[in-house]
C-alpha atoms as a PDB file:
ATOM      1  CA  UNK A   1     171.046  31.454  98.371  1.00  0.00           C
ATOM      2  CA  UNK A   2     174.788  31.467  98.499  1.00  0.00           C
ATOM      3  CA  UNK A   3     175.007  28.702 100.731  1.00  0.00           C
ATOM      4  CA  UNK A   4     174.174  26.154  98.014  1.00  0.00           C
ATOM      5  CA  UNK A   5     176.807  27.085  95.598  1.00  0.00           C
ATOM      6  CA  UNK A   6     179.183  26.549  98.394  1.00  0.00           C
ATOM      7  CA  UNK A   7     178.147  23.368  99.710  1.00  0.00           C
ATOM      8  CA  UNK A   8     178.294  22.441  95.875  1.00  0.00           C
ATOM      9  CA  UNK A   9     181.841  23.502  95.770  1.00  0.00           C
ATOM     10  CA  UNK A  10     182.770  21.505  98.778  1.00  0.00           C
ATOM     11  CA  UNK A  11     181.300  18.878  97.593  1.00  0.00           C
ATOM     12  CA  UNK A  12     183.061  18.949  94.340  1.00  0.00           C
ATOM     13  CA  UNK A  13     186.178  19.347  96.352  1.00  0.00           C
ATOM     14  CA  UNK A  14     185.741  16.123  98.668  1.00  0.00           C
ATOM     15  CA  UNK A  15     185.127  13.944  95.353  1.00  0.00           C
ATOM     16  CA  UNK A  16     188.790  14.927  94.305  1.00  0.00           C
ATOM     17  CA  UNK A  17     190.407  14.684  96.840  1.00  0.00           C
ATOM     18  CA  UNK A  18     188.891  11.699  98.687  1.00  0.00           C
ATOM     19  CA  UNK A  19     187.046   9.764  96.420  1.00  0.00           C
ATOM     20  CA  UNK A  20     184.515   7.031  96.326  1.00  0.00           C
ATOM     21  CA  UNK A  21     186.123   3.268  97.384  1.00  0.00           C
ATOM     22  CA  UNK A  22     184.503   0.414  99.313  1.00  0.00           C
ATOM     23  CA  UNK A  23     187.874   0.718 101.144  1.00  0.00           C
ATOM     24  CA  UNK A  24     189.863   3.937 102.392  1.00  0.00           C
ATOM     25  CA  UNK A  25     192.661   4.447 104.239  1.00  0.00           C
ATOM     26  CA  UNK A  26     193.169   7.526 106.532  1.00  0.00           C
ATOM     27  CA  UNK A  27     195.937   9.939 105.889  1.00  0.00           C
ATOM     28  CA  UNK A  28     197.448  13.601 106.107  1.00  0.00           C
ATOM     29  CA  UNK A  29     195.726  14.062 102.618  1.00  0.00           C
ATOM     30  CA  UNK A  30     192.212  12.866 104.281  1.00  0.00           C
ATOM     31  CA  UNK A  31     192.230  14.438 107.832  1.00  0.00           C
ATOM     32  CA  UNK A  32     191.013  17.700 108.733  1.00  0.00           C
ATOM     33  CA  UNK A  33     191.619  18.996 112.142  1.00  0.00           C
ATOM     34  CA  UNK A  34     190.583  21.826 114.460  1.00  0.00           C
ATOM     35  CA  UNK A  35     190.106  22.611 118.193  1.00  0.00           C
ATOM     36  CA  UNK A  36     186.763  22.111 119.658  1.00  0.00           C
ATOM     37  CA  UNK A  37     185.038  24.444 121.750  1.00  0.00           C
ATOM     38  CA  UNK A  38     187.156  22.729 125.030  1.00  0.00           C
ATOM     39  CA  UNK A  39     190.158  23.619 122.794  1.00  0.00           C
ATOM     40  CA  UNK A  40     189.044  27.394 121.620  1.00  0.00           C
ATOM     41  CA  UNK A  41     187.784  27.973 125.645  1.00  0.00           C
ATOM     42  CA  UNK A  42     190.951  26.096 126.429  1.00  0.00           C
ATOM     43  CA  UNK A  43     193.417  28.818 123.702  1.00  0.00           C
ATOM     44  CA  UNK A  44     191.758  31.867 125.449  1.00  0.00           C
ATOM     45  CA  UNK A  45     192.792  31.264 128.987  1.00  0.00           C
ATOM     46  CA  UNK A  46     196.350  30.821 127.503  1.00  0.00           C
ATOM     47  CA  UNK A  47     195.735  33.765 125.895  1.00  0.00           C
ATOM     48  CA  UNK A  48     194.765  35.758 129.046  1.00  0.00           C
ATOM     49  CA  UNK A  49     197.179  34.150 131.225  1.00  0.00           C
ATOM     50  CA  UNK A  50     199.692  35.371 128.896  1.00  0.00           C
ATOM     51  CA  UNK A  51     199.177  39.000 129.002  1.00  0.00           C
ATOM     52  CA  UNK A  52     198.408  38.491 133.044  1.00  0.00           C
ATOM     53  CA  UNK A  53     202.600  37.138 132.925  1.00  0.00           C
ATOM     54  CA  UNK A  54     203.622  40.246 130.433  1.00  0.00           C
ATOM     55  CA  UNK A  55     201.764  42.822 132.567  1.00  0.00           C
ATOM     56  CA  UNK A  56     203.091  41.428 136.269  1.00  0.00           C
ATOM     57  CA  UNK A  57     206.014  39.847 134.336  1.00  0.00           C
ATOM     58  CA  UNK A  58     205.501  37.084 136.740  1.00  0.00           C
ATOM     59  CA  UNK A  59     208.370  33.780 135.806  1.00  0.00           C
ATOM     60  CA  UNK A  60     205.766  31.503 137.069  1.00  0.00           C
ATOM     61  CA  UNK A  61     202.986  32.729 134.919  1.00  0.00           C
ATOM     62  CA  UNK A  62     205.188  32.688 132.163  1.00  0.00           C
ATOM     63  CA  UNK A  63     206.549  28.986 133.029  1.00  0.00           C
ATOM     64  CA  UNK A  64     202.725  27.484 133.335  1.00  0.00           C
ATOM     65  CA  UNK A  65     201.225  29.352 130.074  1.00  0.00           C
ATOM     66  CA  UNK A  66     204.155  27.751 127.845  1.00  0.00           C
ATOM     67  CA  UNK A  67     203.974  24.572 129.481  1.00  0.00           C
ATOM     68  CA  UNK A  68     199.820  24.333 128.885  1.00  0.00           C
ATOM     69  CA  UNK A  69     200.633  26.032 124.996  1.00  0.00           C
ATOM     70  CA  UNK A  70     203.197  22.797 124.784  1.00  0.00           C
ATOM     71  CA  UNK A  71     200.809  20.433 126.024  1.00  0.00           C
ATOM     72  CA  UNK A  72     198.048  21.864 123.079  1.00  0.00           C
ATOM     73  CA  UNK A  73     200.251  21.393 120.259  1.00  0.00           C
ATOM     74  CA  UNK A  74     201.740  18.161 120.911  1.00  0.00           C
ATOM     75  CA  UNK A  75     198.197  17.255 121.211  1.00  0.00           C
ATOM     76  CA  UNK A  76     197.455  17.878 118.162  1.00  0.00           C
ATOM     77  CA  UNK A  77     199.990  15.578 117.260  1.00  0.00           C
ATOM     78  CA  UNK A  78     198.221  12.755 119.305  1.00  0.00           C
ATOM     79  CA  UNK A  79     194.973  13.767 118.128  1.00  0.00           C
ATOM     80  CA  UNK A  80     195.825  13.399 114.489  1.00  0.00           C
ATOM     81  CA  UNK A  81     198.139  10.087 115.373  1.00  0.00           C
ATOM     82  CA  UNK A  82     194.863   8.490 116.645  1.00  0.00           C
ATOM     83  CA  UNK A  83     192.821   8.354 113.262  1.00  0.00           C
ATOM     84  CA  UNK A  84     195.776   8.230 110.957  1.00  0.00           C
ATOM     85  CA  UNK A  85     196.643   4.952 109.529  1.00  0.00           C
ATOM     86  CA  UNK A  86     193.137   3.797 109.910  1.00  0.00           C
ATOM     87  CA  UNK A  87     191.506   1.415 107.176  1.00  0.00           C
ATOM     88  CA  UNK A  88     187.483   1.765 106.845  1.00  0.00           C
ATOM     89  CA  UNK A  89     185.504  -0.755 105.013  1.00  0.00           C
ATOM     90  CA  UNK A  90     182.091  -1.177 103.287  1.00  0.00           C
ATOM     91  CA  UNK A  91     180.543  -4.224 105.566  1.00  0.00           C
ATOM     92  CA  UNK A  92     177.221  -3.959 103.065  1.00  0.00           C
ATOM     93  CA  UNK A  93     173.749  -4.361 104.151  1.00  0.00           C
ATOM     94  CA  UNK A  94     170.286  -6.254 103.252  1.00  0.00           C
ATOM     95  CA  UNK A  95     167.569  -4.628 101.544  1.00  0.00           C
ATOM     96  CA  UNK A  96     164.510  -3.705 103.906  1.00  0.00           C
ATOM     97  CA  UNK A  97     161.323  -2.622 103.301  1.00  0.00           C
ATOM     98  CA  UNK A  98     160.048   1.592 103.446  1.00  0.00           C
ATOM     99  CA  UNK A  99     159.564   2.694 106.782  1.00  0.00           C
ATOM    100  CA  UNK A 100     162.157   0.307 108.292  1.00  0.00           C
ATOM    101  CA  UNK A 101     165.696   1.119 109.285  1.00  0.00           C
ATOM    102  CA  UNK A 102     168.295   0.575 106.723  1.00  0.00           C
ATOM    103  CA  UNK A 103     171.230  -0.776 108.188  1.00  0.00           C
ATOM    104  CA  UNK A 104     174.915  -0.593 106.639  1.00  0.00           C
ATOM    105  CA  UNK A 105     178.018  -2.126 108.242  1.00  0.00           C
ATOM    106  CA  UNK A 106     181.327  -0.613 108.687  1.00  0.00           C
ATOM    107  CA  UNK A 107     184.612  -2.638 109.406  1.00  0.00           C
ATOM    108  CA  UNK A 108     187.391  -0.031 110.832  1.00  0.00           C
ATOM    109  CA  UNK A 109     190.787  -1.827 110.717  1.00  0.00           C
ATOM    110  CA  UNK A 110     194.190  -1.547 111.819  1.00  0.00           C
ATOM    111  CA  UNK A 111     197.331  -2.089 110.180  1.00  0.00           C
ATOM    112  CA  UNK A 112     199.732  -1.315 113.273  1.00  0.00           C
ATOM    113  CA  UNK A 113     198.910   0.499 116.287  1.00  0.00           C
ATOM    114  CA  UNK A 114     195.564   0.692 118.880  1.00  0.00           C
ATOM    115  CA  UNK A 115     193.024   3.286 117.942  1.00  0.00           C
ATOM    116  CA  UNK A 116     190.900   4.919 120.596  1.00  0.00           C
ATOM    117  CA  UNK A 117     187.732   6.596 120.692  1.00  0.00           C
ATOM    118  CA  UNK A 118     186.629   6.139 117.264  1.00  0.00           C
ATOM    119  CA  UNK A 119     183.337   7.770 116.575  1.00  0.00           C
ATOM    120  CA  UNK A 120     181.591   7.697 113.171  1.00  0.00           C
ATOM    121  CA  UNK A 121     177.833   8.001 111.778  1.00  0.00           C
ATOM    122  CA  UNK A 122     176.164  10.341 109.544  1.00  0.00           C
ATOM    123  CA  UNK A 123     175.030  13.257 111.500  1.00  0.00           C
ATOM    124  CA  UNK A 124     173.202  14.786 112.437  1.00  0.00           C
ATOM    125  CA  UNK A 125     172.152  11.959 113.963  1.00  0.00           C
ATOM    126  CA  UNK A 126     174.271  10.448 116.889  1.00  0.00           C
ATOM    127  CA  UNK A 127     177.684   9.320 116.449  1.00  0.00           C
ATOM    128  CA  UNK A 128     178.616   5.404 117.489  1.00  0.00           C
ATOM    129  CA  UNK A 129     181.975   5.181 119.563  1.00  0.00           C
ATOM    130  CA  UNK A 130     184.266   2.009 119.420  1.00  0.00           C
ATOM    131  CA  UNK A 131     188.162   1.216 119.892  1.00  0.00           C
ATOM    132  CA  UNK A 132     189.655  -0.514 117.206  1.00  0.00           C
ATOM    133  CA  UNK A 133     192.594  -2.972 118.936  1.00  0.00           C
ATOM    134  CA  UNK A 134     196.252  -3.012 117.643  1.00  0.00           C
ATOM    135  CA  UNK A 135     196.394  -5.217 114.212  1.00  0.00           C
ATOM    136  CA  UNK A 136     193.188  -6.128 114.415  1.00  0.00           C
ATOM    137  CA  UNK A 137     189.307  -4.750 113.770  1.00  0.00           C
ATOM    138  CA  UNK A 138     186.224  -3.595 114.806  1.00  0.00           C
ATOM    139  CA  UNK A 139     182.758  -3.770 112.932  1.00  0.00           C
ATOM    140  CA  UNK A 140     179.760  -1.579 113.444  1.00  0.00           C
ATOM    141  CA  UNK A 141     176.001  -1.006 112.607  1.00  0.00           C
ATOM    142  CA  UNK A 142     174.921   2.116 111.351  1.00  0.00           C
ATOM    143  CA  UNK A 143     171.596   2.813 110.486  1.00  0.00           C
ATOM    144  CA  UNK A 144     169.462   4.683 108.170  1.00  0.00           C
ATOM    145  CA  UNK A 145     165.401   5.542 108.287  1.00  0.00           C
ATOM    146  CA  UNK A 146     164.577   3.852 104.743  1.00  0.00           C
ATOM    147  CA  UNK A 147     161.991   6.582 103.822  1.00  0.00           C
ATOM    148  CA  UNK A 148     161.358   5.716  99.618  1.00  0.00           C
ATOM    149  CA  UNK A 149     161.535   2.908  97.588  1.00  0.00           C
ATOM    150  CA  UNK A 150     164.837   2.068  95.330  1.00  0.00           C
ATOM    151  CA  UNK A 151     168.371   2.390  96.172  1.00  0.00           C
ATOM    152  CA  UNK A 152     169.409   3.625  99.102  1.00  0.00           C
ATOM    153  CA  UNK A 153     172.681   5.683  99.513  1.00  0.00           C
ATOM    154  CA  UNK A 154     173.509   7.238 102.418  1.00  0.00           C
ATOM    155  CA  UNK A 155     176.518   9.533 101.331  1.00  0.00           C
ATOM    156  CA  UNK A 156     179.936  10.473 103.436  1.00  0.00           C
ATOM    157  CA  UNK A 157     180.319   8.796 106.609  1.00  0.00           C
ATOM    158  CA  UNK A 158     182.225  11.572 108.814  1.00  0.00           C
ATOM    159  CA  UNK A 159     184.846   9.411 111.210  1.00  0.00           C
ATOM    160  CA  UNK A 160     186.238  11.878 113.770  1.00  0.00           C
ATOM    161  CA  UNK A 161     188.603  11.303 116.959  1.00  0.00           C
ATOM    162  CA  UNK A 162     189.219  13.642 120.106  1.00  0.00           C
ATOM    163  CA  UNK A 163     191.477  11.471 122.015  1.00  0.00           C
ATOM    164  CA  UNK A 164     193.267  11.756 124.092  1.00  0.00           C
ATOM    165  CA  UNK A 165     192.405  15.439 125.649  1.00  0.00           C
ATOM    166  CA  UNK A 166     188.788  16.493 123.715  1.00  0.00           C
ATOM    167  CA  UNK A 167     190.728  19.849 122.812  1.00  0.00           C
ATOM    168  CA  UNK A 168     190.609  18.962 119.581  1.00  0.00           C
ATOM    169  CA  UNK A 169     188.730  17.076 116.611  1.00  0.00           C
ATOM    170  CA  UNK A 170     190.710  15.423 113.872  1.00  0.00           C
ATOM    171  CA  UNK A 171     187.614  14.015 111.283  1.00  0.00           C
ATOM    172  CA  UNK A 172     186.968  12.950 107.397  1.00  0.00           C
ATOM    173  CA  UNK A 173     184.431  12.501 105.448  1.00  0.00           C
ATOM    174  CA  UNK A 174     184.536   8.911 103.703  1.00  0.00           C
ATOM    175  CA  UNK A 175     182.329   7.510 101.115  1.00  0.00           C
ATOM    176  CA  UNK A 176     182.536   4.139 101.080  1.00  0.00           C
ATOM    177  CA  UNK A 177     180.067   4.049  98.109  1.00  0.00           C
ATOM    178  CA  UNK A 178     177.561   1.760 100.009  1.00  0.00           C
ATOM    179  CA  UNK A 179     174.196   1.385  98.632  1.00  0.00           C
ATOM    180  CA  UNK A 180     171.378  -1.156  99.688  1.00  0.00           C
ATOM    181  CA  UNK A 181     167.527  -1.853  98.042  1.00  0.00           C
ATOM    182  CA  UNK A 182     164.820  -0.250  99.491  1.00  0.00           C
ATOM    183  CA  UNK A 183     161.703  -2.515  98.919  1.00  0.00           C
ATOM    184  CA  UNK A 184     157.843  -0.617  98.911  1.00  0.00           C
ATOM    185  CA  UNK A 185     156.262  -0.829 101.701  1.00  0.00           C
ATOM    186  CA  UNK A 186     153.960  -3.840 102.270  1.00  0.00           C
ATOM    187  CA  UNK A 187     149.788  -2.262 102.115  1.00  0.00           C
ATOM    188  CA  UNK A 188     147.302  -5.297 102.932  1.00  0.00           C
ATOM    189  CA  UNK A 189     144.427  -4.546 100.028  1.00  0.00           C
ATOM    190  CA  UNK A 190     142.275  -6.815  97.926  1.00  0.00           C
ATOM    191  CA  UNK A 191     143.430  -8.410  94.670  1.00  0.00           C
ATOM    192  CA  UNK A 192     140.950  -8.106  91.979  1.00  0.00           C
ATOM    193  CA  UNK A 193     139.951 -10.972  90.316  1.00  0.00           C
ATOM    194  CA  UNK A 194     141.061  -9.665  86.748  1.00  0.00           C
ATOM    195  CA  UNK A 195     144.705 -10.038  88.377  1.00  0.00           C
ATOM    196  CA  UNK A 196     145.393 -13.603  86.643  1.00  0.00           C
ATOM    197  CA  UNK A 197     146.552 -14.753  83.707  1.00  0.00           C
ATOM    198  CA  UNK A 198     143.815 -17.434  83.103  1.00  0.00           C
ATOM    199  CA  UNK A 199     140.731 -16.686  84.785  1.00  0.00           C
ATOM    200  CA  UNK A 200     137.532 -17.791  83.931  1.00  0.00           C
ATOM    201  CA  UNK A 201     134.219 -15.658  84.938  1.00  0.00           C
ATOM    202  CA  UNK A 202     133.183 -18.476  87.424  1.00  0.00           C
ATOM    203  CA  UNK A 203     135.658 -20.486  89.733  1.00  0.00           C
ATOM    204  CA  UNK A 204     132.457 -23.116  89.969  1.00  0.00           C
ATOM    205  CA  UNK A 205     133.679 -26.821  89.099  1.00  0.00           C
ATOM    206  CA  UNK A 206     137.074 -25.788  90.029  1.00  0.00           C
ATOM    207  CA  UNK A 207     138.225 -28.600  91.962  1.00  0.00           C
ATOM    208  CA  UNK A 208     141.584 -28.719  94.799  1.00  0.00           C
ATOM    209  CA  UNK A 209     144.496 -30.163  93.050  1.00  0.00           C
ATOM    210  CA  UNK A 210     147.560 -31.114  95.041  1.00  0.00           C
ATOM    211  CA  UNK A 211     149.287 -29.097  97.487  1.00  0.00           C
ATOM    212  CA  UNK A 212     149.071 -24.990  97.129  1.00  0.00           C
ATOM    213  CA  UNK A 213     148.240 -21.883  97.954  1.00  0.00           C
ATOM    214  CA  UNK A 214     144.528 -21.715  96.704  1.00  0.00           C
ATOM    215  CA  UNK A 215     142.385 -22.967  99.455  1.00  0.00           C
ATOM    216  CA  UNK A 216     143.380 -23.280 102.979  1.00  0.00           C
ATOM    217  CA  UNK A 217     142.106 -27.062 103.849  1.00  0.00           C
ATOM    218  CA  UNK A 218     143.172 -26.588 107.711  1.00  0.00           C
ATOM    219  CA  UNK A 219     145.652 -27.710 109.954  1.00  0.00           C
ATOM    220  CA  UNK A 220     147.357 -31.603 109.318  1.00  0.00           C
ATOM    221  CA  UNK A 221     150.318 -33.057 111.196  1.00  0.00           C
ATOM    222  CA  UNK A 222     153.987 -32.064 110.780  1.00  0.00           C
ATOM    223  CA  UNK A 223     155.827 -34.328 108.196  1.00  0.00           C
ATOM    224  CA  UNK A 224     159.541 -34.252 106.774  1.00  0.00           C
ATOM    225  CA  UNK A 225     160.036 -32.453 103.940  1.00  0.00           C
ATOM    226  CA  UNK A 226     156.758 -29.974 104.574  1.00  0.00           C
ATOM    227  CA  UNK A 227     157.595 -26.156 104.779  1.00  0.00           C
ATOM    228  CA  UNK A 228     158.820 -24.608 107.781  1.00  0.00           C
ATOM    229  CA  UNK A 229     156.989 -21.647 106.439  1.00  0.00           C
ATOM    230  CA  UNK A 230     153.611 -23.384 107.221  1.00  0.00           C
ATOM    231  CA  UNK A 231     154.092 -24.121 110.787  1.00  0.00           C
ATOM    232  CA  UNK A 232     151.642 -23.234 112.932  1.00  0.00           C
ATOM    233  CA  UNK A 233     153.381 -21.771 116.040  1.00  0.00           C
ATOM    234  CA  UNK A 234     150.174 -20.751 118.003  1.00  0.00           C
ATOM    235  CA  UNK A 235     149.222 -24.400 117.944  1.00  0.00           C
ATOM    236  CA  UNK A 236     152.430 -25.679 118.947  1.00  0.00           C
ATOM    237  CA  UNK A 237     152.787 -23.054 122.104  1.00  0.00           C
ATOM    238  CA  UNK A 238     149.298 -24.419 123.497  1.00  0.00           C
ATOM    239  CA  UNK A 239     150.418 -27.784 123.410  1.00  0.00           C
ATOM    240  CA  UNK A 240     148.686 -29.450 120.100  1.00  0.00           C
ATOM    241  CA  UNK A 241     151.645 -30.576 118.985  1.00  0.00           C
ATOM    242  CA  UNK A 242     153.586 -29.308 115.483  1.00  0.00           C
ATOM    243  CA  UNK A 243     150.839 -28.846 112.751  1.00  0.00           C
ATOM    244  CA  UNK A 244     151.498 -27.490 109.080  1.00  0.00           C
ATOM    245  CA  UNK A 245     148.668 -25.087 107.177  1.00  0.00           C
ATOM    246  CA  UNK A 246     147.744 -27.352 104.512  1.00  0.00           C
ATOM    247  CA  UNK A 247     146.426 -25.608 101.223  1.00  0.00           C
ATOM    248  CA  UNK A 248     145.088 -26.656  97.923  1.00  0.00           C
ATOM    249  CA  UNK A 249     145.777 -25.322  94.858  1.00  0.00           C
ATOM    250  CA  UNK A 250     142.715 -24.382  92.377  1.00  0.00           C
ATOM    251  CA  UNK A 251     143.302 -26.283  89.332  1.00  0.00           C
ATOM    252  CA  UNK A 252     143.068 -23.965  85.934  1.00  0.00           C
ATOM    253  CA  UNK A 253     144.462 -21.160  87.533  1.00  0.00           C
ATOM    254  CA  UNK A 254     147.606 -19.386  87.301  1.00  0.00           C
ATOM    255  CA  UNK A 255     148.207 -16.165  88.967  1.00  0.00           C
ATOM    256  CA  UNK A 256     149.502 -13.493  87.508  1.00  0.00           C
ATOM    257  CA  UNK A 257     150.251  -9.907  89.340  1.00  0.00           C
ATOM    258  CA  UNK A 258     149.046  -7.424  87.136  1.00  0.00           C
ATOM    259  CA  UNK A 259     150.154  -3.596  87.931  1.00  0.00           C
ATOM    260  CA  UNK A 260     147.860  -2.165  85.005  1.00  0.00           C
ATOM    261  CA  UNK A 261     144.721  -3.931  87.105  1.00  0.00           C
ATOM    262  CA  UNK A 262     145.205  -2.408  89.966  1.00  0.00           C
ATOM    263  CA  UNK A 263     143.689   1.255  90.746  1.00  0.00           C
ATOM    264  CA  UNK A 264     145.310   4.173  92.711  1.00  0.00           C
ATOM    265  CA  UNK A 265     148.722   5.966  92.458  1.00  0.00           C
ATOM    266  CA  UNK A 266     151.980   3.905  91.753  1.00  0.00           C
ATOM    267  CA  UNK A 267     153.348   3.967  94.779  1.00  0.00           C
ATOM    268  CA  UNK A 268     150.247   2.291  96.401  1.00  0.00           C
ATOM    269  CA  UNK A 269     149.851  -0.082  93.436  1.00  0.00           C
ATOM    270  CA  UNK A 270     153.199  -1.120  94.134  1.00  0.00           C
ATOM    271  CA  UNK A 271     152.793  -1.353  97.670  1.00  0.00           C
ATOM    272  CA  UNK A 272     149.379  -3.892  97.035  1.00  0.00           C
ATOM    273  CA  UNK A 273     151.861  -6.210  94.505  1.00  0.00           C
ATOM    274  CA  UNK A 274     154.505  -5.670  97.322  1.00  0.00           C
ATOM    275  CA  UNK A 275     152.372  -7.567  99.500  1.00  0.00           C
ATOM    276  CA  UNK A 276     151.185 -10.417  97.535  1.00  0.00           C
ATOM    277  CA  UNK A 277     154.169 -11.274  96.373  1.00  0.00           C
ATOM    278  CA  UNK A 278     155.068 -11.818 100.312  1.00  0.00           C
ATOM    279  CA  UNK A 279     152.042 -13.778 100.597  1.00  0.00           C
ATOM    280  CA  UNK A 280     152.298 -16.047  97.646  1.00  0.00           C
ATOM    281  CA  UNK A 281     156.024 -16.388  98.016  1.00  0.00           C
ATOM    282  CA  UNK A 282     155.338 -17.260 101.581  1.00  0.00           C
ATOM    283  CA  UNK A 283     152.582 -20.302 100.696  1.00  0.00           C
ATOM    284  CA  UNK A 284     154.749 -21.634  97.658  1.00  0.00           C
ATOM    285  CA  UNK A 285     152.265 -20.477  95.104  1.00  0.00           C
ATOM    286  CA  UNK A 286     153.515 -19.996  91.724  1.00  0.00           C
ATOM    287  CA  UNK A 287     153.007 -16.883  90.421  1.00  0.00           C
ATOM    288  CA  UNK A 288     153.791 -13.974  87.561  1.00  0.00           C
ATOM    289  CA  UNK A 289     154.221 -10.487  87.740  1.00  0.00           C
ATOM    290  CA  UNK A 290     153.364  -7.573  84.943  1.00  0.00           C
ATOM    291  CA  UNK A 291     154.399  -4.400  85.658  1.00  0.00           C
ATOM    292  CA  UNK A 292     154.298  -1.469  82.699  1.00  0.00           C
ATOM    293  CA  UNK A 293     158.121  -2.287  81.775  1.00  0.00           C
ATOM    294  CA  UNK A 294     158.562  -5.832  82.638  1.00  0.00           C
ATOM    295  CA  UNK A 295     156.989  -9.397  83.214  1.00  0.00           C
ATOM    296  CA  UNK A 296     158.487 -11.764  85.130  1.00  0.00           C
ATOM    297  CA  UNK A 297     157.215 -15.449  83.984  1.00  0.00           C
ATOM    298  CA  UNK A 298     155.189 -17.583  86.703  1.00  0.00           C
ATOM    299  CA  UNK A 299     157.576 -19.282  89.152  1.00  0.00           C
ATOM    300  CA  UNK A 300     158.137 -19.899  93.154  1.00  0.00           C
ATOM    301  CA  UNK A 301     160.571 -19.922  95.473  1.00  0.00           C
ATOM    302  CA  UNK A 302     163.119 -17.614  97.082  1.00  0.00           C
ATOM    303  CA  UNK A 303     164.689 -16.543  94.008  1.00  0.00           C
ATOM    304  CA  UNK A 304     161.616 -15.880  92.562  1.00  0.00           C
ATOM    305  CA  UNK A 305     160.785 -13.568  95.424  1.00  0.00           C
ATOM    306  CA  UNK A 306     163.991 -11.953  95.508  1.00  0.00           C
ATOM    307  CA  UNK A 307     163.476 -10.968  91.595  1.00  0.00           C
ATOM    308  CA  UNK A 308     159.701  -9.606  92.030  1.00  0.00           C
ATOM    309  CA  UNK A 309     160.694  -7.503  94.931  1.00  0.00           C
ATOM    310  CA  UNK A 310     163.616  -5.759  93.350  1.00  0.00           C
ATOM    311  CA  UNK A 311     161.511  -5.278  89.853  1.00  0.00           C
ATOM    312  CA  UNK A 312     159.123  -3.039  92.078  1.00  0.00           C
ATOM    313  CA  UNK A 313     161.480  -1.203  93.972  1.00  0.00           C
ATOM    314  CA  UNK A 314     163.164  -0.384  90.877  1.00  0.00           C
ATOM    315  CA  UNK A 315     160.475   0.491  88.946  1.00  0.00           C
ATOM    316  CA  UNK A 316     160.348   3.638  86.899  1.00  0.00           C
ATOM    317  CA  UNK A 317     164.043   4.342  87.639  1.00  0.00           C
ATOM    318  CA  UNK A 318     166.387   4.655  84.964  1.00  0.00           C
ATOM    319  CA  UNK A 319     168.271   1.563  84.512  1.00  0.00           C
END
């Protein structure tokens, strides 16, 4: 029980004195350094080499313990040299779907000198090593399990060095204030028939009208200006040539996604609309979406997409 409270105060204390930026720079205010367990293994044989010199009073013994305690505290001096001066930058990230991995990039720069050995991540998960070259930079990937829906923040990146000896650790703990969209998770499901916003009780006499996303009419030749989304790749790969899905659209009816018609729990509602809206987005059908605190009016296209997607990974939070 007293463990919280004291994380909490930590916490509190890292806000203050490194605070949130898409961009920090590394200095004596921001680095925190120790030895490791090389370095505390490494401070008790000077320790016991030192009272072997006082008891034998041995010149030798005395000559090699203060030349190895020199050597540890100059470096520390190396070990802190390494990561100060470094810049670290918020590379941002695209939004992925639940169950994927969320993946954030990180730009470490230099305004002067080479910096080796750089290792950063959020653990405890694996760190990722990389040099960063004199006056120039280095970008990483780090990545995240996306495990819920929304934003996605993944808190303070720890950036730690132990060149050039591993006796020591000089770290921080950044936050770069990095946050991507987490989109449901895509759950393959019937849509009712109630799900439209002008549906009659029978489709009969309905006839194809133009191009769509209604009824799939087969396969037809390849022409300029047909969607690249359409392409049939299986076809191509056995030699039939390049063929395009053609569709027709059901004339009367316009779709409309309809949260409120759907049965189950939220998250699996959300998870069904997830999906169409891949689907219809992906065969250029216009459509709407209703969800309990917002409608989106019927439209196509990427943008389109973009919007539905992000209304139902945000929904319910507090905008």
């Amino acid at each position: 029980m007293a463990a919280h409270p004291l994380k909490a105060r930590w916490s509190r204390w890292l806000e203050r004195r490194i605070p949130a930026a898409a961009s920090v720079r590394l200095n004596q205010r921001r680095i925190f350094i120790i030895p490791t367990r090389v370095g505390l293994a490494f401070g008790i044989a000077l320790l016991l080499m030192l009272l072997a010199a006082i008891n034998y009073q041995n010149s030798l013994a005395y000559a090699l313990t203060f030349l190895l305690g020199s050597l540890f505290i100059v470096a520390i001096l190396h070990t802190y040299r390494n990561l100060a001066g470094l810049i670290v930058r918020a590379g941002g990230g695209g939004a992925v779907f639940v169950g994927e991995q969320a993946r954030f990039r990180v730009r470490l720069e230099s305004a002067g000198r080479a910096h080796q050995a750089i290792a950063l991540g959020w653990p405890p998960a694996p760190l990722q090593a990389l040099d960063v070259p004199a006056q120039g930079l280095s970008e990483c990937e780090l990545s995240q399990p996306a495990l819920r829906r929304g934003w996605l923040r993944p808190g303070r990146l720890r950036i730690e060095s132990r060149f050039p000896l591993g006796i020591l650790v000089a770290w921080s703990w950044v936050d770069l204030d990095q946050a991507l969209l987490v989109y449901p998770r895509p759950l393959e499901g019937d849509l009712p028939l109630s799900v439209g916003a002008q549906e009659d009780e029978d489709d009969e006499g309905r006839r194809a009208q133009g191009p769509g996303a209604d009824d799939y009419q087969g396969l037809k030749p390849y022409q300029p200006g047909d969607s690249k989304r359409r392409l049939h790749w299986k076809a191509f790969s056995r030699g039939h040539g390049l063929l395009v899905k053609d569709f027709a659209a059901l004339a009367g009816r316009d779709l409309c996604l309809d949260f409120d018609a759907l049965e189950g729990d939220p998250e699996h509602r959300l998870s069904l609309l997830c999906h169409w809206v891949l689907q219809f987005s992906e065969r250029l059908q216009p459509f709407a979406l209703r969800l309990p605190d917002q409608f989106l009016p019927l439209d196509n296209g990427e943008a389109h997409r973009e919007a539905c997607l992000r209304a139902l990974a945000l929904y319910g939070e507090p905008r």
